[in-house]
Protein backbone atom coordinates (compact mmCIF):
# COMPACT_ATOMS: atom_id res chain seq x y z
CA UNK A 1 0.00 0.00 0.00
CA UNK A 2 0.86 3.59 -0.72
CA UNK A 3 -0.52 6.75 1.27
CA UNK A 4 -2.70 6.72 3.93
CA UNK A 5 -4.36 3.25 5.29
CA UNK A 6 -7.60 5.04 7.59
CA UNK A 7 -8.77 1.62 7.83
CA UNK A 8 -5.85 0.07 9.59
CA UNK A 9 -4.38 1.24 12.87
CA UNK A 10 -1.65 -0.86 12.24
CA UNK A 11 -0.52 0.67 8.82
CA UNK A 12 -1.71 4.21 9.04
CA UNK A 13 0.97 5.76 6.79
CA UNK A 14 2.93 4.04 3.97
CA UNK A 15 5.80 4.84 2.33
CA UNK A 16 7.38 2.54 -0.45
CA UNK A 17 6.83 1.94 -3.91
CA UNK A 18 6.11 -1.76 -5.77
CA UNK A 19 8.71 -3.41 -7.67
CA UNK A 20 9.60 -6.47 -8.75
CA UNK A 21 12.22 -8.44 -7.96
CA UNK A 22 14.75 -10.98 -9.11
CA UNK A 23 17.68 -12.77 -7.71
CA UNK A 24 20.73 -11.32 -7.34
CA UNK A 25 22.47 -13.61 -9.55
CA UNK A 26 24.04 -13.78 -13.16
CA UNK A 27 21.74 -12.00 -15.91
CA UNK A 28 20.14 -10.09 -13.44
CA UNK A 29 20.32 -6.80 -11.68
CA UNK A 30 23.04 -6.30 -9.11
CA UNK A 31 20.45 -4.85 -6.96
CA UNK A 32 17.74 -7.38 -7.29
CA UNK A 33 15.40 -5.18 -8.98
CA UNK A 34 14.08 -5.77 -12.58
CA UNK A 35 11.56 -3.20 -12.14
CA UNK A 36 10.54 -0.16 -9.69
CA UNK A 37 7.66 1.98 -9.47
CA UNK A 38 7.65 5.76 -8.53
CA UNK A 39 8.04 6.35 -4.86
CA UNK A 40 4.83 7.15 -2.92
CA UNK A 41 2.55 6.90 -5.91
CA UNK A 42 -0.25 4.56 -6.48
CA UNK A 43 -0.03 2.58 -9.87
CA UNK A 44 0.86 -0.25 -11.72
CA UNK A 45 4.55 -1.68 -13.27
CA UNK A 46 5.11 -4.36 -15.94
CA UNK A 47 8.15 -6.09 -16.98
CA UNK A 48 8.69 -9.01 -19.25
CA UNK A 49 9.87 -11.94 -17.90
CA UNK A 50 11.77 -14.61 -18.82
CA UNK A 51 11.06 -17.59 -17.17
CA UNK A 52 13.68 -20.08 -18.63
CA UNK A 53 16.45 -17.49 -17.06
CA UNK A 54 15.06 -17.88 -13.56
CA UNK A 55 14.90 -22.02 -14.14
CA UNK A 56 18.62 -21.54 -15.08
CA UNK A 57 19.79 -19.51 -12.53
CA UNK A 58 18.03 -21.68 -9.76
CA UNK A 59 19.72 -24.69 -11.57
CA UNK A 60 23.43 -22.93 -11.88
CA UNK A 61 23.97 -19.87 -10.62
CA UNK A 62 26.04 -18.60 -7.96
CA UNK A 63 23.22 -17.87 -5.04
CA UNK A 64 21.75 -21.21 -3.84
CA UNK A 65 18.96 -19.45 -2.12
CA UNK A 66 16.20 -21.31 -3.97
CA UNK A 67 17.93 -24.59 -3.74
CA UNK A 68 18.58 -24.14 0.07
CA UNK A 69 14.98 -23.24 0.80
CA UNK A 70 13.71 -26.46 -1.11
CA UNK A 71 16.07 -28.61 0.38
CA UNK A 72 15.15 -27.10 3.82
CA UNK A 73 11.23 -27.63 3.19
CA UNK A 74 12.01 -31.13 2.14
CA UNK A 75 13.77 -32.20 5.45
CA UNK A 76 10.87 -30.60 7.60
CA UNK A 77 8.05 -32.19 5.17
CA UNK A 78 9.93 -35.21 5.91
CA UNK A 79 9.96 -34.89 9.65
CA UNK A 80 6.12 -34.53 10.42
CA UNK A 81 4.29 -36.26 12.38
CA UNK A 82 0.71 -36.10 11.73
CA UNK A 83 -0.64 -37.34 14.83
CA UNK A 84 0.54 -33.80 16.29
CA UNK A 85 -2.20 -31.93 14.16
CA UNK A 86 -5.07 -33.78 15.09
């Protein structure tokens, strides 16, 4: 959100803008972002994306982020008991 948020006590006032972000990884921005919208304005931002550069970065690039995550969800998928959630 962007501006004032009356309806939230939590978020009264926001400051930011939307983006859209990619890993920080070979083909892509050193920053992470592909994209960014104008600060504290309410709108929309497109980019074109190409998929098959995101399968091959998560596949060989030099942050393992994606890989360490999945391998991590794995393990704990792996480790659960049901009987605890009934």
């Amino acid at each position: 959100t962007v501006g004032e948020a009356l309806w939230s006590p939590a978020v009264d006032v926001n400051i930011g803008t939307a983006a859209i972000y990619t890993p920080v990884d070979y083909g892509f921005p050193d920053d992470g972002i592909l994209q960014q919208g104008p600060m504290n304005e309410a709108g929309w931002i497109y980019q074109t994306l190409d998929l098959s550069s995101i399968a091959e970065v998560r596949q060989s690039g030099q942050v393992m982020n994606y890989q360490d995550w999945s391998g991590q969800n794995r393990v704990i998928v792996e480790n659960i008991n049901i009987k605890n959630f009934n």
